[in-house]
N, C-alpha and C. Protein backbone atom coordinates (compact mmCIF):
# COMPACT_ATOMS: atom_id res chain seq x y z
N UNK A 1 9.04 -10.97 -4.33
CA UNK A 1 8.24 -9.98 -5.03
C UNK A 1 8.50 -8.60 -4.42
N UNK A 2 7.85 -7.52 -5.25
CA UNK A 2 8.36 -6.45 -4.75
C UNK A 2 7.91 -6.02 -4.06
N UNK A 3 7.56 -5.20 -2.84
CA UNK A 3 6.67 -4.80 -2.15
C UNK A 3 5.18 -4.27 -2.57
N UNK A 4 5.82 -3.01 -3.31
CA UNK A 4 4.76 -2.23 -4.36
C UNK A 4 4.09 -2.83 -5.26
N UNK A 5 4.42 -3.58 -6.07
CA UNK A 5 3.96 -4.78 -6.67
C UNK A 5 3.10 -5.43 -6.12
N UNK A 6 3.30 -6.19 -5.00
CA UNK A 6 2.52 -7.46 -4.33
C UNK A 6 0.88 -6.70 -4.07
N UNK A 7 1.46 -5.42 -3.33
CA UNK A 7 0.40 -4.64 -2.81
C UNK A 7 -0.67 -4.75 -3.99
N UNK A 8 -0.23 -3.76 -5.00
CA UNK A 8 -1.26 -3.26 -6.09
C UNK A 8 -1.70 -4.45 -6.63
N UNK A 9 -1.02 -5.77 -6.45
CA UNK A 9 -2.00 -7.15 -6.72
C UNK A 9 -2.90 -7.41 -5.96
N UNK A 10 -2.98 -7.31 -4.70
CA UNK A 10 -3.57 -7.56 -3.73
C UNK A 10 -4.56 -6.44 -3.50
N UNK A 11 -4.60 -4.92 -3.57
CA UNK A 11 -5.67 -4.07 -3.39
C UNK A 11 -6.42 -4.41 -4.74
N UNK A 12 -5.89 -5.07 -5.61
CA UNK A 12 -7.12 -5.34 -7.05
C UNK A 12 -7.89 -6.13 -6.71
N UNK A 13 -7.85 -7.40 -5.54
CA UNK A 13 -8.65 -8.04 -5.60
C UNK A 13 -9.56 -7.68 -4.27
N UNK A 14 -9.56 -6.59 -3.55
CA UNK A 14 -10.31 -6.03 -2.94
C UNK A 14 -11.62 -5.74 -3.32
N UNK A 15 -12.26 -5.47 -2.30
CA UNK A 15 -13.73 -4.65 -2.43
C UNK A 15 -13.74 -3.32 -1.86
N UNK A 16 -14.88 -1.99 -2.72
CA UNK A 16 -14.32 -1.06 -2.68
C UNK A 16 -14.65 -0.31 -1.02
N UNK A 17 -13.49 0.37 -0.44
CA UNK A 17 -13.49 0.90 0.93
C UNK A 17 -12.64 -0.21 1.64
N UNK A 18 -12.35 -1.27 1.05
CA UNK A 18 -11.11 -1.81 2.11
C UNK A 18 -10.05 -1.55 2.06
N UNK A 19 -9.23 -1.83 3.36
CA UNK A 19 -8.12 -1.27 3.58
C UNK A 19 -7.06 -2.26 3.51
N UNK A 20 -5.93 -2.07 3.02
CA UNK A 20 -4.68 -3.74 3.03
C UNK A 20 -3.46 -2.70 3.66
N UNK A 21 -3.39 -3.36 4.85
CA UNK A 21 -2.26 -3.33 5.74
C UNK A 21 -0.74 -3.73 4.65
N UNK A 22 0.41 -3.57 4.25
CA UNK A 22 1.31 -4.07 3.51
C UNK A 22 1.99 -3.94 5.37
N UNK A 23 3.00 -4.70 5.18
CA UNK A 23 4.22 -4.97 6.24
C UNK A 23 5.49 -5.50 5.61
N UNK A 24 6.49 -4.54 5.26
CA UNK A 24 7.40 -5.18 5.13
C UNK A 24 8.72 -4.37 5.58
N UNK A 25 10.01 -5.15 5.09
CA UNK A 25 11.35 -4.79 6.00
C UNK A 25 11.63 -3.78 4.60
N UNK A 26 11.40 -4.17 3.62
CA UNK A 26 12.24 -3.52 2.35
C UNK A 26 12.70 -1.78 2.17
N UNK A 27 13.71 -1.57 2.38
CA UNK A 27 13.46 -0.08 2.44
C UNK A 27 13.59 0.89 1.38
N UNK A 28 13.19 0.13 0.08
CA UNK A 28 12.80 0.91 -1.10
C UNK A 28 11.33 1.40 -0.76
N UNK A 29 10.45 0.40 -0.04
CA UNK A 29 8.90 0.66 0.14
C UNK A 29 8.73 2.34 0.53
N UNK A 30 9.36 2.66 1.33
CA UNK A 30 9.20 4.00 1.91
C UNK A 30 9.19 4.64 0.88
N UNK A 31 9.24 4.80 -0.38
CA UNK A 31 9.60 5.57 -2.09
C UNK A 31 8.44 5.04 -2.35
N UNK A 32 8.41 3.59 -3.02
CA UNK A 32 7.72 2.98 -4.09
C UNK A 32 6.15 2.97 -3.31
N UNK A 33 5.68 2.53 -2.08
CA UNK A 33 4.34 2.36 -1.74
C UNK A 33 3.79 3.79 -2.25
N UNK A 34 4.41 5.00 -1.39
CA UNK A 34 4.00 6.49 -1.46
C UNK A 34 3.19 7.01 -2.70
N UNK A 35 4.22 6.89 -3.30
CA UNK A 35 4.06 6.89 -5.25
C UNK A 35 3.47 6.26 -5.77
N UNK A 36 2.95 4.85 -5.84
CA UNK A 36 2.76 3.69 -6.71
C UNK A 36 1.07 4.04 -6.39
N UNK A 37 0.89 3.93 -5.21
CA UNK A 37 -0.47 3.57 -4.34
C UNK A 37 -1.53 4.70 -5.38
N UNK A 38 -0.84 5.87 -5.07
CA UNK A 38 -1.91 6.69 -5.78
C UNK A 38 -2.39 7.22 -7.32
N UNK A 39 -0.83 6.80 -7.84
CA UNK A 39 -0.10 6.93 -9.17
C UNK A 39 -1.87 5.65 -9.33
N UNK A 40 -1.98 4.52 -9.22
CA UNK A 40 -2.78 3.26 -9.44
C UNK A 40 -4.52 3.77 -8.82
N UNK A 41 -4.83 4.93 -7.93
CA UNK A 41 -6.09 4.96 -7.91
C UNK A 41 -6.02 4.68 -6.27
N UNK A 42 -5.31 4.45 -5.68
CA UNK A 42 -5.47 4.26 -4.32
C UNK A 42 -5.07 5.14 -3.13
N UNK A 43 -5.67 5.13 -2.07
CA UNK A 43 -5.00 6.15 -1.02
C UNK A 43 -4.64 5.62 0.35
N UNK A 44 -3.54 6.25 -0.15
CA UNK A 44 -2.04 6.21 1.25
C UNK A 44 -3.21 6.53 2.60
N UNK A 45 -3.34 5.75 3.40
CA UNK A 45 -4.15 6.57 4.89
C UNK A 45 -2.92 6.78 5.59
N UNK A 46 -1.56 6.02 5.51
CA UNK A 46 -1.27 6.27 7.02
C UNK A 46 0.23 5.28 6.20
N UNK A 47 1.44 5.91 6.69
CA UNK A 47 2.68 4.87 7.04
C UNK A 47 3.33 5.27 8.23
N UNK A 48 3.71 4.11 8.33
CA UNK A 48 5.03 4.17 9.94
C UNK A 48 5.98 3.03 9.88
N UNK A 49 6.63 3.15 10.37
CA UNK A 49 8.25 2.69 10.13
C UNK A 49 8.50 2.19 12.53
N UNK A 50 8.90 0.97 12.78
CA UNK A 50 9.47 0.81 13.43
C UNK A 50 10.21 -0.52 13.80
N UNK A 51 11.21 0.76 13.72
CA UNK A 51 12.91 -0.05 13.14
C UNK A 51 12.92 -0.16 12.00
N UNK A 52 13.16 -1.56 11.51
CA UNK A 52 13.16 -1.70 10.04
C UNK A 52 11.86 -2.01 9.61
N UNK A 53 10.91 -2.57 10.22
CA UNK A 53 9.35 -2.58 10.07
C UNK A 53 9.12 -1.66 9.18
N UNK A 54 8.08 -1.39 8.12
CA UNK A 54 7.38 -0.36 7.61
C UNK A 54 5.53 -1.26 7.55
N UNK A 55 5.13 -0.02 7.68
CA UNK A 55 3.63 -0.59 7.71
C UNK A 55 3.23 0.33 6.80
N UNK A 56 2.08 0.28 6.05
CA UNK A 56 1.74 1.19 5.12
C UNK A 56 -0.29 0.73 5.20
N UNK A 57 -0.70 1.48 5.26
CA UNK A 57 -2.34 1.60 5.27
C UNK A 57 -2.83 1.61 4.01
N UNK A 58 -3.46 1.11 2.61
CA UNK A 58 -4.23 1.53 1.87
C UNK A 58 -5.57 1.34 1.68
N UNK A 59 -6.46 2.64 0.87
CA UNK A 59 -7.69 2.28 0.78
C UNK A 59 -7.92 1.81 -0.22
N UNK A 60 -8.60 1.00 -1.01
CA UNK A 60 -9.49 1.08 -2.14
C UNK A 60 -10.20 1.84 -2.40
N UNK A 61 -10.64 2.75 -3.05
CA UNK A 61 -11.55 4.01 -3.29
C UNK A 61 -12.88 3.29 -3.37
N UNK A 62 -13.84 3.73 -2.78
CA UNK A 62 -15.26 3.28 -3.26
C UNK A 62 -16.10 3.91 -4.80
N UNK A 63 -16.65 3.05 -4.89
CA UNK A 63 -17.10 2.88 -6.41
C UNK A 63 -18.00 3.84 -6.65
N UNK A 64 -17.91 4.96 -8.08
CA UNK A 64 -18.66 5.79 -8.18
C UNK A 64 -19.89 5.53 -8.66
């Protein structure tokens, strides 16, 4: 699966204010998480990269 993909499946079944760690090697993610996350309603807190590692932080927005 795709990185960006898996994610935005996985922050849907969240509750609102949690955060989903993604971890992966793929190095399209560094493009597609950035873009996708917020493009969908969600916010980027935080990425880092070591080595080929990428980690990516997202929130779920809390509910208005």
């Amino acid at each position: 699966t795709v990185p960006a993909v898996a994610a935005l499946d996985a922050l849907a079944e969240l509750p609102p204010g949690a955060v989903l760690e993604v971890i992966t090697d793929c190095p399209q993610s560094v493009n597609s998480i950035p873009l996708e996350a917020p493009r969908h309603g969600y916010e980027l807190l935080a990425q880092r990269q070591e080595g080929p590692t990428l980690r990516f932080y997202i929130r779920v927005p809390e509910s208005e």
